[in-house]
N, C-alpha and C. Protein backbone atom coordinates (compact mmCIF):
# COMPACT_ATOMS: atom_id res chain seq x y z
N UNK A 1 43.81 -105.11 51.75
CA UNK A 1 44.86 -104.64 50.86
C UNK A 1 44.27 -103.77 49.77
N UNK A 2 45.05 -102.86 49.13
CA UNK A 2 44.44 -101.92 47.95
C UNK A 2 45.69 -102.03 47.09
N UNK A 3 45.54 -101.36 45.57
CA UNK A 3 46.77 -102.05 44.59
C UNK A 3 46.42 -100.61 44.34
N UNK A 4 47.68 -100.07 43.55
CA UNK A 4 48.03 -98.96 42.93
C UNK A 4 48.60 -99.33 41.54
N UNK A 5 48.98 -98.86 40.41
CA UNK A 5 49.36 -98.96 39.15
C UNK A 5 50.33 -97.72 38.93
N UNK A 6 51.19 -97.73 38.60
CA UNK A 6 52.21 -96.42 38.03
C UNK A 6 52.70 -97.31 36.66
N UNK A 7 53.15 -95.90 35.67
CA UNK A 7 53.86 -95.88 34.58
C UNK A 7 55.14 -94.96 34.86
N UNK A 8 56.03 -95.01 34.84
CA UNK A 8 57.11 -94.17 35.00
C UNK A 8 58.66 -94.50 34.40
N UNK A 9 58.70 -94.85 33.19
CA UNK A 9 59.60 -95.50 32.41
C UNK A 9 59.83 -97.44 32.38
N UNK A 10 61.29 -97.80 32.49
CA UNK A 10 60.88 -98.81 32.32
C UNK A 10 60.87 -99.20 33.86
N UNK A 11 59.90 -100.23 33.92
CA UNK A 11 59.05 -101.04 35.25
C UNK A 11 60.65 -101.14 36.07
N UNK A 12 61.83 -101.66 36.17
CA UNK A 12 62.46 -102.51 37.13
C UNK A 12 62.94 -101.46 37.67
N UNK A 13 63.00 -100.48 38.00
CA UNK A 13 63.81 -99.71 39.28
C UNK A 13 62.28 -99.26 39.72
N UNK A 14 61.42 -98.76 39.34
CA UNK A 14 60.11 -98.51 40.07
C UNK A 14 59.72 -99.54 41.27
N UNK A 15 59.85 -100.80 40.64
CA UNK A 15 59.69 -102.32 41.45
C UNK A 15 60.65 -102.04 42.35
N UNK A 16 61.68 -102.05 42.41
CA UNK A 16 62.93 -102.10 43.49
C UNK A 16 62.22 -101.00 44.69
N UNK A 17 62.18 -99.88 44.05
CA UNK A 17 62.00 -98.50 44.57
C UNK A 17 60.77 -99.24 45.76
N UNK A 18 59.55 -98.96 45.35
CA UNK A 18 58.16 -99.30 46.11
C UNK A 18 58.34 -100.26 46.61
N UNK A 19 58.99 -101.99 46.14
CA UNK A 19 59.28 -103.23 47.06
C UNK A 19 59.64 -102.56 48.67
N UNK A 20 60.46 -101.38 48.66
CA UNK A 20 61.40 -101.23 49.62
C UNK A 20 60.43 -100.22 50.98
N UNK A 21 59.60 -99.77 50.22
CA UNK A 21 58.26 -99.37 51.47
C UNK A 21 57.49 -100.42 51.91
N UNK A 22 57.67 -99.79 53.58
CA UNK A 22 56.93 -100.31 54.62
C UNK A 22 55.55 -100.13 54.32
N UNK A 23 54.53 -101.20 54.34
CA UNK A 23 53.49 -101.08 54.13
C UNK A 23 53.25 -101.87 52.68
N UNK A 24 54.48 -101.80 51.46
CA UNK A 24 54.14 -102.69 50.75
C UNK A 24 54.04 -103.82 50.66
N UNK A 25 53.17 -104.63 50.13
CA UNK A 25 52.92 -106.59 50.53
C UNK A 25 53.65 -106.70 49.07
N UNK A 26 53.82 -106.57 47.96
CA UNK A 26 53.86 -106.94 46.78
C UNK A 26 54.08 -106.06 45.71
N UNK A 27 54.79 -106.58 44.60
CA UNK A 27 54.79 -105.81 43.54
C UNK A 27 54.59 -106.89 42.47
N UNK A 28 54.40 -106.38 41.26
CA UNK A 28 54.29 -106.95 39.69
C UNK A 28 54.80 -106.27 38.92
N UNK A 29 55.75 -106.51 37.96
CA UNK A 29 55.51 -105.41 36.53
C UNK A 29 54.82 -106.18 36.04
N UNK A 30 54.30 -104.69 34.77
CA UNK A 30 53.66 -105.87 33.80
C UNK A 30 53.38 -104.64 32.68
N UNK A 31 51.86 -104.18 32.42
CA UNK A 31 51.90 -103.45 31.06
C UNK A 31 50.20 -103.23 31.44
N UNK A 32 49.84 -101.65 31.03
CA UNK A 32 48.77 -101.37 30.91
C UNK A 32 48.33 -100.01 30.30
N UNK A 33 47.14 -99.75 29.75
CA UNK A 33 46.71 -98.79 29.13
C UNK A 33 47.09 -98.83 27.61
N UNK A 34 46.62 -100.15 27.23
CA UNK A 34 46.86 -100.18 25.64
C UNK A 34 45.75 -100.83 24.92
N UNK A 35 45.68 -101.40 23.67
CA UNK A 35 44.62 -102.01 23.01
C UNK A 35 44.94 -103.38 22.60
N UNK A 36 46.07 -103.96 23.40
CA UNK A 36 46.55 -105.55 22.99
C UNK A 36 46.41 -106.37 24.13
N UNK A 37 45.60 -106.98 24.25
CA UNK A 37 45.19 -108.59 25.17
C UNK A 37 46.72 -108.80 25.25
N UNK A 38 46.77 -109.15 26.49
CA UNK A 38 47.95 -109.81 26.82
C UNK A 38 49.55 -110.02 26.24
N UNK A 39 50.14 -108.45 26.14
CA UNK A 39 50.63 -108.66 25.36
C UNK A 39 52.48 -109.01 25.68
N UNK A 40 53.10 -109.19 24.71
CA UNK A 40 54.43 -109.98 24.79
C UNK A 40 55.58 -108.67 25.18
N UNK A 41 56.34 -108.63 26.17
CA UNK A 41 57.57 -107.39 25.86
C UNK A 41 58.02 -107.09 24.95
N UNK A 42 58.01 -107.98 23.82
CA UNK A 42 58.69 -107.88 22.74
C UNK A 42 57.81 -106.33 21.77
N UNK A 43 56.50 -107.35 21.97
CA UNK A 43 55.48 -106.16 21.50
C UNK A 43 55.56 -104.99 21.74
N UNK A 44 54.89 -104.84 23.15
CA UNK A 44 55.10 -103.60 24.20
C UNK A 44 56.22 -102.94 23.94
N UNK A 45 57.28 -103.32 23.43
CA UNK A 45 59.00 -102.64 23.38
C UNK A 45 58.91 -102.39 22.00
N UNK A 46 57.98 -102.91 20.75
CA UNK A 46 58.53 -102.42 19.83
C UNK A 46 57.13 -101.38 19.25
N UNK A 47 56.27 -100.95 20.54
CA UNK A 47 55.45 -99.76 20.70
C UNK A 47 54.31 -100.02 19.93
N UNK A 48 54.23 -101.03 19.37
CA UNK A 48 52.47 -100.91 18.30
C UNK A 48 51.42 -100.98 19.60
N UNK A 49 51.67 -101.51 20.94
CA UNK A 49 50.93 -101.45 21.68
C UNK A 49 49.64 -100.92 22.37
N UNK A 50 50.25 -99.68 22.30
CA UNK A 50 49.85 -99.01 23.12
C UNK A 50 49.64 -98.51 24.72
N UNK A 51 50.27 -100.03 25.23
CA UNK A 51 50.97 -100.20 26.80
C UNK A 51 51.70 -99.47 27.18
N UNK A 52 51.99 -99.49 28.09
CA UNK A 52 52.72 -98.64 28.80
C UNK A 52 53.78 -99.53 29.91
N UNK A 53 54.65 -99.45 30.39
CA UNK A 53 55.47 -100.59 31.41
C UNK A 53 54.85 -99.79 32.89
N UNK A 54 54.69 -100.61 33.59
CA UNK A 54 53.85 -100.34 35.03
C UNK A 54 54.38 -100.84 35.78
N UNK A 55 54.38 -100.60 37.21
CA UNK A 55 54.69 -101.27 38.15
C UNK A 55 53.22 -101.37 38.92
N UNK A 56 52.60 -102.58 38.89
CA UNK A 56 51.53 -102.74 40.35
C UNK A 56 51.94 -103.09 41.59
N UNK A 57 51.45 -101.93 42.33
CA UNK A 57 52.05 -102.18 43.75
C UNK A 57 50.73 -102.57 44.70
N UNK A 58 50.61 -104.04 45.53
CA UNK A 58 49.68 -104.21 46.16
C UNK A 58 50.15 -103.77 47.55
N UNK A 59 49.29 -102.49 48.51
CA UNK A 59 50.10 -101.72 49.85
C UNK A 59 48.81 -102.39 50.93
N UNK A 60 49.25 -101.91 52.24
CA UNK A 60 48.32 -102.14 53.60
C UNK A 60 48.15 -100.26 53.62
N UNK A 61 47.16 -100.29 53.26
CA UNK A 61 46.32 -98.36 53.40
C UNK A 61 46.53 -97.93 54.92
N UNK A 62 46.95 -99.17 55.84
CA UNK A 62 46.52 -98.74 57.13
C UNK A 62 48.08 -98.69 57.18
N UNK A 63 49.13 -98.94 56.63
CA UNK A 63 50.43 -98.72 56.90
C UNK A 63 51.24 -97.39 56.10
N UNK A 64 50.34 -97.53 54.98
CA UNK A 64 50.93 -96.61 53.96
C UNK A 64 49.82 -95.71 53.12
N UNK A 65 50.14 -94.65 52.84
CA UNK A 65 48.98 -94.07 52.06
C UNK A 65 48.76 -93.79 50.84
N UNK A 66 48.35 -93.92 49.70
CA UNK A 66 48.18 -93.97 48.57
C UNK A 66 49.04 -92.45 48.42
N UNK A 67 48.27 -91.60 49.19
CA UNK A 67 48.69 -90.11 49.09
C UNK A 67 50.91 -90.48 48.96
N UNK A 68 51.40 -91.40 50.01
CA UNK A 68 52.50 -91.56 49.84
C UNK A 68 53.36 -91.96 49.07
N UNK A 69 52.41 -93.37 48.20
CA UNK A 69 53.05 -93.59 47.11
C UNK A 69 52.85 -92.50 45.83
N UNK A 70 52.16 -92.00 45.82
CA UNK A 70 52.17 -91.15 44.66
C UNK A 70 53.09 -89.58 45.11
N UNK A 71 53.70 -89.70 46.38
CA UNK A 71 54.96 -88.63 46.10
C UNK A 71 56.42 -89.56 46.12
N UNK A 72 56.35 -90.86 46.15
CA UNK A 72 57.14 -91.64 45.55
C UNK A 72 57.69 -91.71 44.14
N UNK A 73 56.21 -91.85 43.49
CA UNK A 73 56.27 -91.93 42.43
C UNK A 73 56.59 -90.51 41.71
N UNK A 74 55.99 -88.82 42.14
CA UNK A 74 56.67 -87.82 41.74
C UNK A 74 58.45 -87.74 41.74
N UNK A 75 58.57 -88.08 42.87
CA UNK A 75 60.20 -88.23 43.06
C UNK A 75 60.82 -89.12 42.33
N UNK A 76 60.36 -90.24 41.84
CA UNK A 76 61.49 -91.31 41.17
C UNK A 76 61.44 -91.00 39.85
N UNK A 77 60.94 -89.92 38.85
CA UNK A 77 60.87 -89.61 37.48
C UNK A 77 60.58 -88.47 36.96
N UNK A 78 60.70 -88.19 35.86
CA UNK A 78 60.48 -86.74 35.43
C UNK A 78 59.63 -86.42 34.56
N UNK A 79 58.29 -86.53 35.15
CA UNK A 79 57.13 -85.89 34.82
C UNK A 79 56.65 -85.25 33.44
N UNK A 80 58.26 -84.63 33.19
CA UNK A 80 57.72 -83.22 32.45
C UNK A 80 58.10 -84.31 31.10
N UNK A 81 58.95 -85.00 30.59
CA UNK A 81 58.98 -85.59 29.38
C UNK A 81 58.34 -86.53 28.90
N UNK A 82 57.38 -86.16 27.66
CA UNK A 82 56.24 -86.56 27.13
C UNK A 82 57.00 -88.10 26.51
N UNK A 83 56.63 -89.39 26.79
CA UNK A 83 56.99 -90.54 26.30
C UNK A 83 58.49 -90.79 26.32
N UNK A 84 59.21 -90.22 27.37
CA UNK A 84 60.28 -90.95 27.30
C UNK A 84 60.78 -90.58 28.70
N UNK A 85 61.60 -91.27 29.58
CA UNK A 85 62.30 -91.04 30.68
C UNK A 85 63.70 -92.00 30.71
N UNK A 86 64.77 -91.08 30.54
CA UNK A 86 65.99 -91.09 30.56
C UNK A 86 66.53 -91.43 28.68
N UNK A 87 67.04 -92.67 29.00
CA UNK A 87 67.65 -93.23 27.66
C UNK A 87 66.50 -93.92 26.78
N UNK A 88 65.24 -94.24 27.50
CA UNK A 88 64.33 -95.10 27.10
C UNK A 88 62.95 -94.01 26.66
N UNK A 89 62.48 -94.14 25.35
CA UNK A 89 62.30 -92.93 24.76
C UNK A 89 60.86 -94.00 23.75
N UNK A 90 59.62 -93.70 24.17
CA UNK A 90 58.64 -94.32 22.95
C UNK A 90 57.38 -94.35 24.18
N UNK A 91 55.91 -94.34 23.62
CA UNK A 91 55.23 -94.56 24.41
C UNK A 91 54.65 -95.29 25.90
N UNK A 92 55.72 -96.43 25.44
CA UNK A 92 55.63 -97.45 26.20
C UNK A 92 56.28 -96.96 27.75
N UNK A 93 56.64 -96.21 27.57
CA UNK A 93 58.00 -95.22 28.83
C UNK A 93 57.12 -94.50 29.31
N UNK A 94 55.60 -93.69 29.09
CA UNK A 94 55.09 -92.59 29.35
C UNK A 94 54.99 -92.65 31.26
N UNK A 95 54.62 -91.16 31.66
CA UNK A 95 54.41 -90.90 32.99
C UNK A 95 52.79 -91.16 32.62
N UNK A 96 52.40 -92.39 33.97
CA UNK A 96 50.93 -92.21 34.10
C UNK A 96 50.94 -92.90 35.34
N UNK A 97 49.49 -92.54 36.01
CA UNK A 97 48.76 -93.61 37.09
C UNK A 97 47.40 -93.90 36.19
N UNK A 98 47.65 -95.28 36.80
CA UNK A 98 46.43 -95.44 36.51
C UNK A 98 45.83 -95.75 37.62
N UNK A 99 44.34 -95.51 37.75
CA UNK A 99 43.79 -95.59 39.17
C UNK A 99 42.51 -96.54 38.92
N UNK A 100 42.23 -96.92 40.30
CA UNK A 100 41.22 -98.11 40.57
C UNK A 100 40.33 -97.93 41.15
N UNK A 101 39.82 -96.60 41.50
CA UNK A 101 38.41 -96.59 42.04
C UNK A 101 38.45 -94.67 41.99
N UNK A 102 37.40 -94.13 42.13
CA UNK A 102 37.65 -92.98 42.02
C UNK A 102 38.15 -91.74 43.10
N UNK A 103 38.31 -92.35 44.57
CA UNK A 103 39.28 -91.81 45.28
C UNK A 103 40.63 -91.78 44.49
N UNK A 104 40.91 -92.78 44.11
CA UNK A 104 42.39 -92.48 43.76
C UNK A 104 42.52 -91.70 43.02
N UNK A 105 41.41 -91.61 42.00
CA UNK A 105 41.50 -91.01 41.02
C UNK A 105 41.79 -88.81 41.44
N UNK A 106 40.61 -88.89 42.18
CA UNK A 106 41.02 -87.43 43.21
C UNK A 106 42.07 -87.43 43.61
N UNK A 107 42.77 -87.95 44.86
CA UNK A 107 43.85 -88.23 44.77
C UNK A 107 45.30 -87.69 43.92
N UNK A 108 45.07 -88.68 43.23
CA UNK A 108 45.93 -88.39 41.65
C UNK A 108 45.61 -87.10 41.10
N UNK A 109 44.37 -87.00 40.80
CA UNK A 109 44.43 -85.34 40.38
C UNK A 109 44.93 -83.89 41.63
N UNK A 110 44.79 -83.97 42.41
CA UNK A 110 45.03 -83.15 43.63
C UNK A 110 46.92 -83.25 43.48
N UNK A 111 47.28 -84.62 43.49
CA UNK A 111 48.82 -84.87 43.46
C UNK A 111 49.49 -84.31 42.34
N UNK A 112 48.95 -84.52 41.04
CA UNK A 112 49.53 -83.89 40.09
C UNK A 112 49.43 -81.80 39.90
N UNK A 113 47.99 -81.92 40.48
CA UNK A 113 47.98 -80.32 40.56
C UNK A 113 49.29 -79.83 41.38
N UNK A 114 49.26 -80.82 42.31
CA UNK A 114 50.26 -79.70 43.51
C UNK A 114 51.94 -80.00 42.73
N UNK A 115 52.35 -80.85 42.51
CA UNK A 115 53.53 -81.18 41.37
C UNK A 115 53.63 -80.41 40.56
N UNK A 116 52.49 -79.87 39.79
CA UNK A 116 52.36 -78.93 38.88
C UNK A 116 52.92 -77.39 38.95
N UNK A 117 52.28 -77.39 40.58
CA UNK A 117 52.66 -76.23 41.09
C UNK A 117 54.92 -75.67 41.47
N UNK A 118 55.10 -76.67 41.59
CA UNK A 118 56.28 -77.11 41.96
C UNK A 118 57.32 -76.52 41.20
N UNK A 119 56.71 -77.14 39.70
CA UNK A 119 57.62 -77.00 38.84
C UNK A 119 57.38 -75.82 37.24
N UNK A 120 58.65 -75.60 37.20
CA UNK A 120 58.55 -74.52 35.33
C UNK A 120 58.16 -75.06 34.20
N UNK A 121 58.40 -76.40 33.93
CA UNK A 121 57.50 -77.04 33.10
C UNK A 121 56.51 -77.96 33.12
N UNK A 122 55.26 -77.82 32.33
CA UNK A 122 54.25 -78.56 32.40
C UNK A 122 54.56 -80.00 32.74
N UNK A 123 53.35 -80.48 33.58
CA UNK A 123 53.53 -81.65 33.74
C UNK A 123 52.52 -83.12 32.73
N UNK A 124 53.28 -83.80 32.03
CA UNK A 124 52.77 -84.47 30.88
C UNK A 124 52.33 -86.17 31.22
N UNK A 125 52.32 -86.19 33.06
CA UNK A 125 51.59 -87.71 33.21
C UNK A 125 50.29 -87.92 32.84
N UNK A 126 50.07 -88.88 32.26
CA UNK A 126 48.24 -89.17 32.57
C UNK A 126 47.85 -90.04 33.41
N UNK A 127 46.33 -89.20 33.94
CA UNK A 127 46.02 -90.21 34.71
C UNK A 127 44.27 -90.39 34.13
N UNK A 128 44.59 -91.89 34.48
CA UNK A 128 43.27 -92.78 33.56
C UNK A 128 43.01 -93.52 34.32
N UNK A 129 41.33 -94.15 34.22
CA UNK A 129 40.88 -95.56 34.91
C UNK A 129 42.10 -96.67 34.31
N UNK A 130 42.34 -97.79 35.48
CA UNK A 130 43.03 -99.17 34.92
C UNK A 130 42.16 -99.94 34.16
N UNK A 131 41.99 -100.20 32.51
CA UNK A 131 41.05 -101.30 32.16
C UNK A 131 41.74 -102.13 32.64
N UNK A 132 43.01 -102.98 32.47
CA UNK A 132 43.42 -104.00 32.55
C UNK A 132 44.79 -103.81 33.02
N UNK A 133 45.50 -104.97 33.70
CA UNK A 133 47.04 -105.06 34.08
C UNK A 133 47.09 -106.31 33.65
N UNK A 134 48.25 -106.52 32.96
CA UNK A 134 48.57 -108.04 32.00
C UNK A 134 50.38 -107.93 32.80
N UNK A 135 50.29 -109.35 33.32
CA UNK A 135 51.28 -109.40 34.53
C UNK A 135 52.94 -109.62 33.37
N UNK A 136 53.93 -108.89 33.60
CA UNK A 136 54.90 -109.59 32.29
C UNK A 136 55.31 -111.07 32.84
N UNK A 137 56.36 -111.24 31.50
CA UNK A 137 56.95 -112.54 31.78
C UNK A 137 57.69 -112.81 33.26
N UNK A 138 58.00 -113.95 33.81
CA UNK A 138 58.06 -114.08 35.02
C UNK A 138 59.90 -113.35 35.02
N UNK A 139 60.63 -113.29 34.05
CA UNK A 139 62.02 -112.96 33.99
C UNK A 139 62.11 -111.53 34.50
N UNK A 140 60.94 -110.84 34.23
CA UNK A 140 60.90 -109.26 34.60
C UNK A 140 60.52 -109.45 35.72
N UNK A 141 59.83 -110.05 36.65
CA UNK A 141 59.63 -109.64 37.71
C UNK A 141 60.77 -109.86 38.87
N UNK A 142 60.93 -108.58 39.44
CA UNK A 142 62.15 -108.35 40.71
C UNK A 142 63.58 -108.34 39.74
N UNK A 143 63.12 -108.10 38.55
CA UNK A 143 64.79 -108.55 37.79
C UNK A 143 65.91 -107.79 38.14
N UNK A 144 65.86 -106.30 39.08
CA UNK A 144 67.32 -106.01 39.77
C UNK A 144 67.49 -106.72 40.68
N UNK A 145 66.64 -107.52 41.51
CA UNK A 145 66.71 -108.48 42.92
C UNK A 145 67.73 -109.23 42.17
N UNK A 146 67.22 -110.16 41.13
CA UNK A 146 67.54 -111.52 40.56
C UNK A 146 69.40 -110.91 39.88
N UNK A 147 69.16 -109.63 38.89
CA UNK A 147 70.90 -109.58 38.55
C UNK A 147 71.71 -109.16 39.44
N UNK A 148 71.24 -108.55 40.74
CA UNK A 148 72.32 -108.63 42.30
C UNK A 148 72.27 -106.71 41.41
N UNK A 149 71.77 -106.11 40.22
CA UNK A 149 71.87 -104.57 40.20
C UNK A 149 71.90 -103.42 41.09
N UNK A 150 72.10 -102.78 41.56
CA UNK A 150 71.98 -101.52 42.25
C UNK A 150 72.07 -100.83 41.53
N UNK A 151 70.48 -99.81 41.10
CA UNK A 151 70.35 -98.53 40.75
C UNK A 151 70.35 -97.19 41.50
N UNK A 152 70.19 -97.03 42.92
CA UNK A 152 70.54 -96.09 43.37
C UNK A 152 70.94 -96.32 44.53
């Protein structure tokens, strides 16, 4: 198995989204790329963080390709707005991958170049090594499964 990390607003439709590929074993939200140990949603939401909301997706490489989830992840958000996507607007919202070994990291850069190419405005994801993924509270995880939601 290999795990991937995305930032792409807030975590629960990302989770829905990737749960629903073949090849994925698993998902988590949770929070990464900040300077707070383990930190609380409450925190993370009221931005001193520095986190970001993530979805970790653990995939089978031999079913699915990293290269695939990351035009997943171009398609489910909009790139071009610096810390906020849609109604949800503060750091914690930013476009990023974070990556886990340095293929991905190529990868990710090659993916964002060609995205880049795509579009009229700059594209404002980052992509960074994962120091850490701090898993959220258990209420966030699958929480459109659990309120019966449909987002798209």
């Amino acid at each position: 198995m290999a795990v991937a990390t995305f930032a792409m607003g807030c975590f629960w439709k990302p989770e829905m989204i990737f749960r629903r590929l073949g090849g994925v074993e698993d998902t988590a939200v949770g929070y990464a790329g900040g300077h707070v140990p383990n930190p609380t949603y409450a925190q993370v939401c009221a931005g001193d963080t520095g986190h970001a909301e993530v979805v970790q997706i653990r995939f089978d490489p031999e079913r699915i390709a990293y290269t695939d989830l990351l035009d997943v992840f171009w398609q489910h958000h909009d790139p071009t707005t610096r810390d906020r996507q849609g109604w949800d607007i503060g750091r914690q919202y930013r476009s990023a991958i974070f990556t886990h070994d340095d293929t991905q990291l190529a990868e990710a850069r090659a993916s964002l170049d060609a995205r880049q190419a795509e579009l009229n405005k700059p594209v404002v994801t980052d992509i960074e090594p994962l120091e850490a993924f701090y898993r959220a509270e258990d209420y966030h995880q699958r929480y459109l499964e659990k309120t019966g939601t449909v987002c798209f």
